[in-house]
PDB file of N, CA and C in Angstrom:
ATOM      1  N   UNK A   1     -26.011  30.124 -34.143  1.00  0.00           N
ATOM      2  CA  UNK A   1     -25.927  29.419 -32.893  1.00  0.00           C
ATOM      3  C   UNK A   1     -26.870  30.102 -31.882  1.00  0.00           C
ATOM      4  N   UNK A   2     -27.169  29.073 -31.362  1.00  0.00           N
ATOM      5  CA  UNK A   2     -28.806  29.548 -30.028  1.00  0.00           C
ATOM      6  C   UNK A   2     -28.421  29.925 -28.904  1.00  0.00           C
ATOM      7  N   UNK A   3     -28.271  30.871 -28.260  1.00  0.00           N
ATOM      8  CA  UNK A   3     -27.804  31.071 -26.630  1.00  0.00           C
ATOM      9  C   UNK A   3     -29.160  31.054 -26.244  1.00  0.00           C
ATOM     10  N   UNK A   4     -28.961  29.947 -25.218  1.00  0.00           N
ATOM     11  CA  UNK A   4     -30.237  29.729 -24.002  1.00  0.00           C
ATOM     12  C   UNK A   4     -29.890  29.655 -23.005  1.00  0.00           C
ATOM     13  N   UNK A   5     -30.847  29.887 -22.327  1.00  0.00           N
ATOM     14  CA  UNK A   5     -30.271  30.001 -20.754  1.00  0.00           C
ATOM     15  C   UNK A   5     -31.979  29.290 -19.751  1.00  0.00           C
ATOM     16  N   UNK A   6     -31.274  29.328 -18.526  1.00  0.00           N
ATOM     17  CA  UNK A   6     -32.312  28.531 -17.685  1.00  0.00           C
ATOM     18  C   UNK A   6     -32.498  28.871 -16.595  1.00  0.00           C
ATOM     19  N   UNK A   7     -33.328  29.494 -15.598  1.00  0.00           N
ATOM     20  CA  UNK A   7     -32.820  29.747 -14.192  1.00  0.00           C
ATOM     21  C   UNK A   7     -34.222  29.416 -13.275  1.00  0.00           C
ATOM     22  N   UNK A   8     -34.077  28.490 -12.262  1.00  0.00           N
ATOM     23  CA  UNK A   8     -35.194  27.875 -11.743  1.00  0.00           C
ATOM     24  C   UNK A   8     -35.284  29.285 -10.912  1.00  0.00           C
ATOM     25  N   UNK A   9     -34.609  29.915 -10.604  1.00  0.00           N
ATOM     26  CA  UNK A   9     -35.483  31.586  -9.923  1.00  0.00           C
ATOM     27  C   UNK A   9     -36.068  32.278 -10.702  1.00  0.00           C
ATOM     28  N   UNK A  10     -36.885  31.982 -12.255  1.00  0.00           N
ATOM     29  CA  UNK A  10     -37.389  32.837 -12.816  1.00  0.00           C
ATOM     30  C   UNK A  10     -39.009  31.400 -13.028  1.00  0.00           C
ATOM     31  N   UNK A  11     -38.538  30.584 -12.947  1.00  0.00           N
ATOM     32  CA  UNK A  11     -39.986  29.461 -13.065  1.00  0.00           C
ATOM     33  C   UNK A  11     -41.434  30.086 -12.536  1.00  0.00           C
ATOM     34  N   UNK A  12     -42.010  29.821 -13.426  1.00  0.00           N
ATOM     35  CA  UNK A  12     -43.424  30.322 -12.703  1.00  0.00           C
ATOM     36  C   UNK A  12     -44.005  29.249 -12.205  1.00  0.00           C
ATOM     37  N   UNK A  13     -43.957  29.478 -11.113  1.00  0.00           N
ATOM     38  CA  UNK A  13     -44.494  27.931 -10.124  1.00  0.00           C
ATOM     39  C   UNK A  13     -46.088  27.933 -10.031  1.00  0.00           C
ATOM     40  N   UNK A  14     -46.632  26.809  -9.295  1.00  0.00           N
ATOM     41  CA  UNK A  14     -47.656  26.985  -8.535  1.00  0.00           C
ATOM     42  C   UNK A  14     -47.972  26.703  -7.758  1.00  0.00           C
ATOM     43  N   UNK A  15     -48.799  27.113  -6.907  1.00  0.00           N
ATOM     44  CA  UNK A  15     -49.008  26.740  -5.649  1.00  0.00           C
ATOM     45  C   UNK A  15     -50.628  26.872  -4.804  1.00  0.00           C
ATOM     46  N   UNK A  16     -50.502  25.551  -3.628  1.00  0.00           N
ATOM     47  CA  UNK A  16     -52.187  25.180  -3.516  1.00  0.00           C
ATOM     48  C   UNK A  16     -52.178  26.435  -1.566  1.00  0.00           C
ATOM     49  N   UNK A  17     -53.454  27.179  -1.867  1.00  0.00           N
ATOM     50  CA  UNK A  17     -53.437  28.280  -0.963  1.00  0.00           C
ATOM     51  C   UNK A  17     -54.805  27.146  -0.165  1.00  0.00           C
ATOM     52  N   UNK A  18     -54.094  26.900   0.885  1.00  0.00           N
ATOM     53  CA  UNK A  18     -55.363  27.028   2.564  1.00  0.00           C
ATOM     54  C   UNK A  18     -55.632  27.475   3.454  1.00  0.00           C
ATOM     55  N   UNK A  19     -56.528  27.514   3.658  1.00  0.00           N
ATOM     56  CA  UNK A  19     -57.248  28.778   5.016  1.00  0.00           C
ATOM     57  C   UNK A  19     -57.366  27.475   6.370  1.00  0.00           C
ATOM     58  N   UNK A  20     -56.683  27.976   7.388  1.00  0.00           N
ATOM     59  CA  UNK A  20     -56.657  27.079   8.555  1.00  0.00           C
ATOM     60  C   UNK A  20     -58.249  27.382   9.183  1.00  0.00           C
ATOM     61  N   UNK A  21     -58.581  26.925  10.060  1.00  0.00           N
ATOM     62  CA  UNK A  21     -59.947  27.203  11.014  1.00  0.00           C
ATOM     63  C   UNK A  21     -59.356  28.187  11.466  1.00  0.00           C
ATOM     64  N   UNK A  22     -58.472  28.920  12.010  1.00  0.00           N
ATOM     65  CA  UNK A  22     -57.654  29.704  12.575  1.00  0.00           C
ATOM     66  C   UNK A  22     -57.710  31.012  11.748  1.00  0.00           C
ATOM     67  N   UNK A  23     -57.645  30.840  10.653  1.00  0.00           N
ATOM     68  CA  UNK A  23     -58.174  32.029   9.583  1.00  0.00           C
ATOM     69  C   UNK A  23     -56.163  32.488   8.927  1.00  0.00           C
ATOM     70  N   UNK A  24     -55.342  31.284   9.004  1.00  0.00           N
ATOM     71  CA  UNK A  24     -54.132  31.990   8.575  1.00  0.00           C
ATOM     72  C   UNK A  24     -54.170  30.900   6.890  1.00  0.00           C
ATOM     73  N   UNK A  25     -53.724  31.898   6.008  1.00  0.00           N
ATOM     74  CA  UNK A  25     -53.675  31.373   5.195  1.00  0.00           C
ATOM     75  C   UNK A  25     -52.252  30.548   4.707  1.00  0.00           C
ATOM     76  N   UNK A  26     -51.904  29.494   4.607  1.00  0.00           N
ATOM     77  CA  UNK A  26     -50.611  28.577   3.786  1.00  0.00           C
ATOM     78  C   UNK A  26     -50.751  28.834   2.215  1.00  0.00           C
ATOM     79  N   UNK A  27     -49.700  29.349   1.703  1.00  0.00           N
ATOM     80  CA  UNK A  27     -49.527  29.275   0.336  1.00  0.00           C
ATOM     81  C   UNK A  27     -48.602  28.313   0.003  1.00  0.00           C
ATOM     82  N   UNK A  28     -49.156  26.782  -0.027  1.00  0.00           N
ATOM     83  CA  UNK A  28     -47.963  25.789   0.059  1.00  0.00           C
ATOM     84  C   UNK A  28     -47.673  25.318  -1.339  1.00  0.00           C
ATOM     85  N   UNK A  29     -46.125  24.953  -1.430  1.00  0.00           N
ATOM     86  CA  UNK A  29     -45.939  24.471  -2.457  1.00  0.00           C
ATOM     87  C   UNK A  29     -45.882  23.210  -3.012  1.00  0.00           C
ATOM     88  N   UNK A  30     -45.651  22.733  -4.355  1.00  0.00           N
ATOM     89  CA  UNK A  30     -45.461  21.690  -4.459  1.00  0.00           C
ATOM     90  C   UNK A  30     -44.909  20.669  -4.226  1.00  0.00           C
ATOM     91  N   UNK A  31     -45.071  19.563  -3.279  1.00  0.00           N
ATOM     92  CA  UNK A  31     -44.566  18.409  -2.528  1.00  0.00           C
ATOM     93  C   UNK A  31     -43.108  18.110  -2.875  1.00  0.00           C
ATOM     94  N   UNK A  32     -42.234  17.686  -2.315  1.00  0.00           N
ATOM     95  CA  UNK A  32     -40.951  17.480  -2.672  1.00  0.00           C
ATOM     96  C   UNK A  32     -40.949  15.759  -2.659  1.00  0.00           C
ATOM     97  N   UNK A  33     -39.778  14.713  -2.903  1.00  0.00           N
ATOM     98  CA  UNK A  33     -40.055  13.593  -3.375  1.00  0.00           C
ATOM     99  C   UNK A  33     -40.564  12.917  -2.366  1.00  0.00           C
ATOM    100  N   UNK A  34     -40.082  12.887  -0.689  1.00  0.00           N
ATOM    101  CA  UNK A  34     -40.221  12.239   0.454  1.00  0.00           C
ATOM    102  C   UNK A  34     -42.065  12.529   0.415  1.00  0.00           C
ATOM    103  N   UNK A  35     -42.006  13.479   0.694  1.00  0.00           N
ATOM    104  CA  UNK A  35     -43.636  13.678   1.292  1.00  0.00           C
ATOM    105  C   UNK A  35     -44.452  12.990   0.196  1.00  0.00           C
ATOM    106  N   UNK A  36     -44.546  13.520  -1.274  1.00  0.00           N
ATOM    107  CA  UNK A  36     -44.954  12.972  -1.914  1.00  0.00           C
ATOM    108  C   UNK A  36     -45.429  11.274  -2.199  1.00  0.00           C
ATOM    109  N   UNK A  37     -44.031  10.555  -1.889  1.00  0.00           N
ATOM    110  CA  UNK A  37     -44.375   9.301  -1.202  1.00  0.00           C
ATOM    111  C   UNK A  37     -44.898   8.969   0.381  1.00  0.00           C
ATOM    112  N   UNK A  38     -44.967   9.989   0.744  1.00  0.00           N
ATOM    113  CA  UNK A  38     -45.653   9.412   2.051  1.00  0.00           C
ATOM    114  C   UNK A  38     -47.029   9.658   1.926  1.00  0.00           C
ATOM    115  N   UNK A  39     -47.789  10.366   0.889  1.00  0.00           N
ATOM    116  CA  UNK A  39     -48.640  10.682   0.393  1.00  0.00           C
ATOM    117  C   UNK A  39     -49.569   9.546  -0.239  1.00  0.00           C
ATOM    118  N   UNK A  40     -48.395   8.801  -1.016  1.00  0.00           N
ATOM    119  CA  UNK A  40     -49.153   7.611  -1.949  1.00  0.00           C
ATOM    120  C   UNK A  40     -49.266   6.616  -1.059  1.00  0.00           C
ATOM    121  N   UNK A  41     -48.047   6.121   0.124  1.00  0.00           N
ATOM    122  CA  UNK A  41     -48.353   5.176   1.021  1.00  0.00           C
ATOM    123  C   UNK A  41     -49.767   5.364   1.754  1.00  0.00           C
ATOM    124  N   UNK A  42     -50.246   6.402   1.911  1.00  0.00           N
ATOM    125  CA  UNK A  42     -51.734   6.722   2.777  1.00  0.00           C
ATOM    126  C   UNK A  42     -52.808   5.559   2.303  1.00  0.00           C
ATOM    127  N   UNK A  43     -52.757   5.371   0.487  1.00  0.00           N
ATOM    128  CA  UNK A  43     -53.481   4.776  -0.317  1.00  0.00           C
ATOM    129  C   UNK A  43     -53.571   3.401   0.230  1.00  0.00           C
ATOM    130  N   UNK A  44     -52.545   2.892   0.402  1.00  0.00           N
ATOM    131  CA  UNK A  44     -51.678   1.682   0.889  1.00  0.00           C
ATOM    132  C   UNK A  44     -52.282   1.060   2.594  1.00  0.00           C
ATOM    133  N   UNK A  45     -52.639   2.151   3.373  1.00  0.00           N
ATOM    134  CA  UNK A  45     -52.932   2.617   4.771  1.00  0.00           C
ATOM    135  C   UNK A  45     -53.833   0.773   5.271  1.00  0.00           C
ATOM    136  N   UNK A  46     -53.572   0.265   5.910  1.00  0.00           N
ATOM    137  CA  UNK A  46     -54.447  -0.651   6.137  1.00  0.00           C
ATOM    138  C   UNK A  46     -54.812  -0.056   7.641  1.00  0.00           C
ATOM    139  N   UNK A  47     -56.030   0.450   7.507  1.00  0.00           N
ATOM    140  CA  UNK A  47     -56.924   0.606   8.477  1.00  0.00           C
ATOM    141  C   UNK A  47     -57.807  -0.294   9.392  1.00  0.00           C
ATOM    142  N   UNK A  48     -57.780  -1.876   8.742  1.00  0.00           N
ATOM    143  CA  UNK A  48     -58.581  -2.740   9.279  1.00  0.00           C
ATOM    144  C   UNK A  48     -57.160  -3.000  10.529  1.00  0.00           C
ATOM    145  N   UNK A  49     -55.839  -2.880  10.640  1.00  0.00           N
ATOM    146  CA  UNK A  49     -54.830  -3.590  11.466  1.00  0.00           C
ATOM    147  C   UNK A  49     -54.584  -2.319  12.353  1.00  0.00           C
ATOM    148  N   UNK A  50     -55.008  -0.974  12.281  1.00  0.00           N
ATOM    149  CA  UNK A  50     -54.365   0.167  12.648  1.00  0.00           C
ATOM    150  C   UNK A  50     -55.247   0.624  13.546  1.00  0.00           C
ATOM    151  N   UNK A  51     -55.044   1.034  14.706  1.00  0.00           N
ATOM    152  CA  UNK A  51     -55.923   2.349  15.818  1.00  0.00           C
ATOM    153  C   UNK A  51     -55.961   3.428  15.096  1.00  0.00           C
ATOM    154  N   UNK A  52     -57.285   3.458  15.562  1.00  0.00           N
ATOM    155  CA  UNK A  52     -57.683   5.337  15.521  1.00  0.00           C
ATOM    156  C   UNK A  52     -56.327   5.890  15.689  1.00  0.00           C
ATOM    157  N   UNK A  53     -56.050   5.690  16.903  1.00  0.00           N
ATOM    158  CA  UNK A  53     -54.848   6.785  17.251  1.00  0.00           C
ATOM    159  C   UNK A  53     -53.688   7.009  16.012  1.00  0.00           C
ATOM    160  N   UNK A  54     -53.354   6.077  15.732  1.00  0.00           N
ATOM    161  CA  UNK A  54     -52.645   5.492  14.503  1.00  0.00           C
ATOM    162  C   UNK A  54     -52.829   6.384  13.243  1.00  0.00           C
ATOM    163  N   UNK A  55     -53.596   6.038  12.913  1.00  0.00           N
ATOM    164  CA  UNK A  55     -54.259   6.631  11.516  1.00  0.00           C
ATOM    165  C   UNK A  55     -54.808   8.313  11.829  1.00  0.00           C
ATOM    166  N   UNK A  56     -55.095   8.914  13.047  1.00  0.00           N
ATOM    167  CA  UNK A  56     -54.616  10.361  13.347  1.00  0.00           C
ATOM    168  C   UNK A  56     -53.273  10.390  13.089  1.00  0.00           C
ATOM    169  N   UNK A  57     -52.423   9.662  13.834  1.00  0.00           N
ATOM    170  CA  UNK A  57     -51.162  10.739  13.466  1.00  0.00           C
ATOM    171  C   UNK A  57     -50.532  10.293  12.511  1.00  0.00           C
ATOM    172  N   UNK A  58     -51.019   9.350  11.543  1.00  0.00           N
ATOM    173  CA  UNK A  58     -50.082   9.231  10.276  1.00  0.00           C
ATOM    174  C   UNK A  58     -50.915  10.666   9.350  1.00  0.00           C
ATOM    175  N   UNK A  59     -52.148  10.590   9.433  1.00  0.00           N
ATOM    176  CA  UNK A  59     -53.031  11.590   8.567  1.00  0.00           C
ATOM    177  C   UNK A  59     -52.728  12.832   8.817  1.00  0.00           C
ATOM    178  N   UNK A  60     -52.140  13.504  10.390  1.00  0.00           N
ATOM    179  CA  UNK A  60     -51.770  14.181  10.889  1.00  0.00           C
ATOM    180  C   UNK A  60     -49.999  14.302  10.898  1.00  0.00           C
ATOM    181  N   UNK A  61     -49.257  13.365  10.521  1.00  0.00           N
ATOM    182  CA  UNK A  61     -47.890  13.612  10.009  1.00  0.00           C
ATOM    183  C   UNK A  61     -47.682  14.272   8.656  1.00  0.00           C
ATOM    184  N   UNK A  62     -48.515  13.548   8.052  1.00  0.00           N
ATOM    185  CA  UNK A  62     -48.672  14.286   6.226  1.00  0.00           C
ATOM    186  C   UNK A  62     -48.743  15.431   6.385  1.00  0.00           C
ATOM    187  N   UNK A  63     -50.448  15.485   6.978  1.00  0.00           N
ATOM    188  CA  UNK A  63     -51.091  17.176   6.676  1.00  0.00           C
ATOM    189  C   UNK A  63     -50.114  18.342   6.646  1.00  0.00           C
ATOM    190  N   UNK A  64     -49.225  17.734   8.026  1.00  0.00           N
ATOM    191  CA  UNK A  64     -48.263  18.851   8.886  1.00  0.00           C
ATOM    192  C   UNK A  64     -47.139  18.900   7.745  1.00  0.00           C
ATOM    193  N   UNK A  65     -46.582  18.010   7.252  1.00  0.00           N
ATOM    194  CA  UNK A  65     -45.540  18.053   6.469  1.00  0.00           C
ATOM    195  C   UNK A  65     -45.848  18.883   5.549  1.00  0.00           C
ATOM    196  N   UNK A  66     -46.676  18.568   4.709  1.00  0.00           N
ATOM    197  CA  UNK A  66     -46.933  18.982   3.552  1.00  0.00           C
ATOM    198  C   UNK A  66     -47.446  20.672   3.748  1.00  0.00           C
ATOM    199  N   UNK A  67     -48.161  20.834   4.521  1.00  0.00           N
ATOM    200  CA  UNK A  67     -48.760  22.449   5.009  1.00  0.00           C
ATOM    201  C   UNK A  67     -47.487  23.061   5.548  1.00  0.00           C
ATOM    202  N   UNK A  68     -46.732  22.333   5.930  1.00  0.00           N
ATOM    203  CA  UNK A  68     -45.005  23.245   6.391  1.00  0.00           C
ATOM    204  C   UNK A  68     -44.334  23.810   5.311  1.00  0.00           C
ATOM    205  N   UNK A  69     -44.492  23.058   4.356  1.00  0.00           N
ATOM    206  CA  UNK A  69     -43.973  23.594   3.161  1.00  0.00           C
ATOM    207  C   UNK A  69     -44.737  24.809   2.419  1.00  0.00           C
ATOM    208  N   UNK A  70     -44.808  25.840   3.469  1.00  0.00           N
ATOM    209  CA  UNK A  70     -45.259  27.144   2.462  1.00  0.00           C
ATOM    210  C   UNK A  70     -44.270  28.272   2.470  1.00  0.00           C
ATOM    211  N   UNK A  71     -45.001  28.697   1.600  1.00  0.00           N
ATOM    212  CA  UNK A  71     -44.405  29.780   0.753  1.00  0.00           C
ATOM    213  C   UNK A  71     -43.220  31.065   2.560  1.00  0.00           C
ATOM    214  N   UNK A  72     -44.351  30.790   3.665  1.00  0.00           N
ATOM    215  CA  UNK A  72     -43.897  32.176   5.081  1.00  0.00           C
ATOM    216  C   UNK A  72     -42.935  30.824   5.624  1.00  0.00           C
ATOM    217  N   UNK A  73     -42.738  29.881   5.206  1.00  0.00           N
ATOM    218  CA  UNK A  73     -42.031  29.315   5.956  1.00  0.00           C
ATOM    219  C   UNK A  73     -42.305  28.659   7.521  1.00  0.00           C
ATOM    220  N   UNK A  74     -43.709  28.712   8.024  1.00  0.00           N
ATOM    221  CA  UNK A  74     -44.647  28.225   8.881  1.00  0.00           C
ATOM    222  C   UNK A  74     -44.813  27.237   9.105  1.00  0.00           C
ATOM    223  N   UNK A  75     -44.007  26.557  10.045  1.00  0.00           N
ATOM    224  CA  UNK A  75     -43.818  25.200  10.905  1.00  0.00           C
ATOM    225  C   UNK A  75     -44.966  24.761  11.483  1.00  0.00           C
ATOM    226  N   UNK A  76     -45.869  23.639  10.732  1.00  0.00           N
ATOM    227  CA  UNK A  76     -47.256  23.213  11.825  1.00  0.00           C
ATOM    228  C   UNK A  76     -46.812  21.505  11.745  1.00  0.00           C
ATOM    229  N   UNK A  77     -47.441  21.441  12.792  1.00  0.00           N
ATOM    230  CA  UNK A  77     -47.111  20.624  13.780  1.00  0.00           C
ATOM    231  C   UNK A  77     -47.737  19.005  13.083  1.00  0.00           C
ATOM    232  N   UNK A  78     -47.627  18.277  13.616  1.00  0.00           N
ATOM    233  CA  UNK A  78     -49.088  17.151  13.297  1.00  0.00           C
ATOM    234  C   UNK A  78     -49.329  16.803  14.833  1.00  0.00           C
ATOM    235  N   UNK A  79     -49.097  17.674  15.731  1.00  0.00           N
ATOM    236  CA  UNK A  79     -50.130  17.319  16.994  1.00  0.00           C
ATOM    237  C   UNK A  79     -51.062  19.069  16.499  1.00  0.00           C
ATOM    238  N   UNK A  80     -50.563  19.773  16.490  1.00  0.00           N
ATOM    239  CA  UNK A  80     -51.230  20.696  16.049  1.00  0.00           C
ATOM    240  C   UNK A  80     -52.471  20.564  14.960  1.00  0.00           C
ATOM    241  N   UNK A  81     -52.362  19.663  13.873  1.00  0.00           N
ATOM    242  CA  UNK A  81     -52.878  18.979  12.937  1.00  0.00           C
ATOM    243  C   UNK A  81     -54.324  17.886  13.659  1.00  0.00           C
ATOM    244  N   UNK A  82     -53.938  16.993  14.069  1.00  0.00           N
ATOM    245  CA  UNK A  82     -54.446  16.139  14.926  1.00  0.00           C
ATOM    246  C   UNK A  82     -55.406  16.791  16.034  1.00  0.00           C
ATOM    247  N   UNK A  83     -54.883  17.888  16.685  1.00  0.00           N
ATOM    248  CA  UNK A  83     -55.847  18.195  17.995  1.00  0.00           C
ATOM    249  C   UNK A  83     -57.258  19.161  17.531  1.00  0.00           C
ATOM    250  N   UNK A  84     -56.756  19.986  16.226  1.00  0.00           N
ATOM    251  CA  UNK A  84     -57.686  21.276  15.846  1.00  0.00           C
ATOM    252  C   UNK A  84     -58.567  20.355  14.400  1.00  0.00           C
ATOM    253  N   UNK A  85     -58.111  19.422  13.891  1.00  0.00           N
ATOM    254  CA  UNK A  85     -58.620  18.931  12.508  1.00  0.00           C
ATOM    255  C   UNK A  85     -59.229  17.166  12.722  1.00  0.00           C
ATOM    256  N   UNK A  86     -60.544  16.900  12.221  1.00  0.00           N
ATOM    257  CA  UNK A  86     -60.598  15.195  12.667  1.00  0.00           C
ATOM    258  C   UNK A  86     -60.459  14.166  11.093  1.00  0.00           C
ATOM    259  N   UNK A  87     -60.649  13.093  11.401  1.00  0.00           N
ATOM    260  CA  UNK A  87     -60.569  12.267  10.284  1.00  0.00           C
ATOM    261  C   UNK A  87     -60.807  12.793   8.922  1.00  0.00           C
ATOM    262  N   UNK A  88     -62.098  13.381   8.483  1.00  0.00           N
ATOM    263  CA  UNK A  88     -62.635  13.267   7.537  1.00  0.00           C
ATOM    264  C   UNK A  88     -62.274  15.043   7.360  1.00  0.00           C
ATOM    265  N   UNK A  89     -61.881  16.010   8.029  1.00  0.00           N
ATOM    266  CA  UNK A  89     -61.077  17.099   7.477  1.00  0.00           C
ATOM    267  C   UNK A  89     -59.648  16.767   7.050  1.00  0.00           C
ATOM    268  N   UNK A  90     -58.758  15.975   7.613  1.00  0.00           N
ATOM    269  CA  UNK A  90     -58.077  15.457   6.994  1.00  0.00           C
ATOM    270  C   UNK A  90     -57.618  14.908   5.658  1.00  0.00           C
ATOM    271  N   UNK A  91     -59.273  14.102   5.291  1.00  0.00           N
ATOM    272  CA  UNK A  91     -58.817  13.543   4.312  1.00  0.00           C
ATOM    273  C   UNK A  91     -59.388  14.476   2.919  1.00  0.00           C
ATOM    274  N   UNK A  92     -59.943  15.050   3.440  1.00  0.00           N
ATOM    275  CA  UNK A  92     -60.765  16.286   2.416  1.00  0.00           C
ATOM    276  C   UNK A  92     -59.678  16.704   2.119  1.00  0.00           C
ATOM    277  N   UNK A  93     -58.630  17.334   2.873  1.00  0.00           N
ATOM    278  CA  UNK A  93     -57.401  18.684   2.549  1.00  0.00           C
ATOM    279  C   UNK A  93     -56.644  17.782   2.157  1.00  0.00           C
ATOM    280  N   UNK A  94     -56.294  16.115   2.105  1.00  0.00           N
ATOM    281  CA  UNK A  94     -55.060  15.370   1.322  1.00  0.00           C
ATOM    282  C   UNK A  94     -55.757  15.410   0.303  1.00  0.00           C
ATOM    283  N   UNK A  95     -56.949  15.235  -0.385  1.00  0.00           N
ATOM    284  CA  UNK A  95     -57.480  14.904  -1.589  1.00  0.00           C
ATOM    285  C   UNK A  95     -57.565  15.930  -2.397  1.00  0.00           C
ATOM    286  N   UNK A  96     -57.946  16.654  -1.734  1.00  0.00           N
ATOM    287  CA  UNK A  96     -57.775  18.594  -2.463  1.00  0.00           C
ATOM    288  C   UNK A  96     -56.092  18.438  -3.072  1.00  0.00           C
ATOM    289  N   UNK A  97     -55.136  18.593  -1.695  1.00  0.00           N
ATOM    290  CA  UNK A  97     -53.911  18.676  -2.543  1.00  0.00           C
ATOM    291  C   UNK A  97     -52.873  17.741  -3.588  1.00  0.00           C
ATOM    292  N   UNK A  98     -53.479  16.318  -3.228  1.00  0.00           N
ATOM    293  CA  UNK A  98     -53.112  15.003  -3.908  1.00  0.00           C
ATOM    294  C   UNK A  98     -53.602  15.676  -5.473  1.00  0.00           C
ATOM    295  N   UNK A  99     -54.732  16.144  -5.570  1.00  0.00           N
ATOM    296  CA  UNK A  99     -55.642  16.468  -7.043  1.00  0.00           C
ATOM    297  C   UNK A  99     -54.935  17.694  -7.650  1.00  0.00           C
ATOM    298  N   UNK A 100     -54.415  18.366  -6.616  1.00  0.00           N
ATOM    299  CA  UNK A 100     -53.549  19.958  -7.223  1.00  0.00           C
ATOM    300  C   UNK A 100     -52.306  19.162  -7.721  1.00  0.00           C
ATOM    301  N   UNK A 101     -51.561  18.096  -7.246  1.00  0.00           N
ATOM    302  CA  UNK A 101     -50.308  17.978  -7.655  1.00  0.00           C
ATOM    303  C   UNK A 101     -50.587  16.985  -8.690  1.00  0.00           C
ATOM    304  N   UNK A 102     -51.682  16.427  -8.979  1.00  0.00           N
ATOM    305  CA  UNK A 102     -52.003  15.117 -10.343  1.00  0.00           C
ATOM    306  C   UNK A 102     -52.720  16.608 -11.290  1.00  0.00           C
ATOM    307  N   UNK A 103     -52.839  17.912 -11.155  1.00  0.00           N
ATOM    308  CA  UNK A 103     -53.047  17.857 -12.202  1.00  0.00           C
ATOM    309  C   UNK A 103     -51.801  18.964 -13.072  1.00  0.00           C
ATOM    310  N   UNK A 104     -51.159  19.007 -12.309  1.00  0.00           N
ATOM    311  CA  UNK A 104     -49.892  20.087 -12.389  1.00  0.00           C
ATOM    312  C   UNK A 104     -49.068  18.685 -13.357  1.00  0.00           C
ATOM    313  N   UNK A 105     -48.913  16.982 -13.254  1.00  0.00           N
ATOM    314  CA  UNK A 105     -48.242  16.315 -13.793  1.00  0.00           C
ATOM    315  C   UNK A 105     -49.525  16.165 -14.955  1.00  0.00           C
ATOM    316  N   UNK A 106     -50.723  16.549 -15.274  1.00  0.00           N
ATOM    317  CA  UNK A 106     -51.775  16.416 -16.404  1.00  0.00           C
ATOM    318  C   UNK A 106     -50.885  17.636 -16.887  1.00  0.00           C
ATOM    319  N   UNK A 107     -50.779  18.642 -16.650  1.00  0.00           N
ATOM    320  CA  UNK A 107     -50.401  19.850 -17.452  1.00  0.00           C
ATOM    321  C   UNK A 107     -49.730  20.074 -18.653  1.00  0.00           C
ATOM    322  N   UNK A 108     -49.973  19.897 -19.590  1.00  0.00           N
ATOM    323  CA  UNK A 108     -48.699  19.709 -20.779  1.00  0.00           C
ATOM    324  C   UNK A 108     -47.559  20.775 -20.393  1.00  0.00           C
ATOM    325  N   UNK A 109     -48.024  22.205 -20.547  1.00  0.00           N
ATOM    326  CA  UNK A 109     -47.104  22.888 -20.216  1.00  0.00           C
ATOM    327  C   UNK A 109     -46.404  23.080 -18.759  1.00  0.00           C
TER     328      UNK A 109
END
């Protein structure tokens, strides 16, 4: 007979590291289910019906969400997000981490 055992405090995780303009680094982890879908809705984003303003702070709700989730426990903002970062840094750092978490589900192991 097999004794096994399991303990998600021994998992070797991974995790996507960013450097702010600010020079602090996020060691954030992998998306939990909410964000994750607010992630795929972006795809969804109709920009032809939406303001600028709009599409900052939805791009700027994510960023913040998802960059909150690190490792020091570091609360950023999405006006914080929005005022220091513009459109197209935005969408650079969702595509970077959208690609870290598609390839963690490629991973066999």
């Amino acid at each position: 007979m097999a004794n096994l055992s399991f303990s998600f405090n021994k998992m070797i995780r991974s995790f996507f590291t960013v450097e702010l303009k600010d020079g602090r680094k996020l060691v954030v982890k992998m998306p939990k289910k909410s964000t994750f879908e607010k992630m795929n809705a972006l795809e969804e984003l109709d920009t032809d019906h939406t303001t600028v303003n709009d599409v900052m702070d939805t791009l700027g709700g994510v960023v913040a969400e998802f960059l909150s989730n690190n490792m020091n426990g570091e609360r950023i903002t999405a006006d914080e997000i929005t005022e220091d970062y513009d459109i197209e840094e935005m969408h650079e750092l969702i595509g970077q981490y959208v690609a870290f978490t598609r390839s963690m589900s490629r991973d066999p192991n």
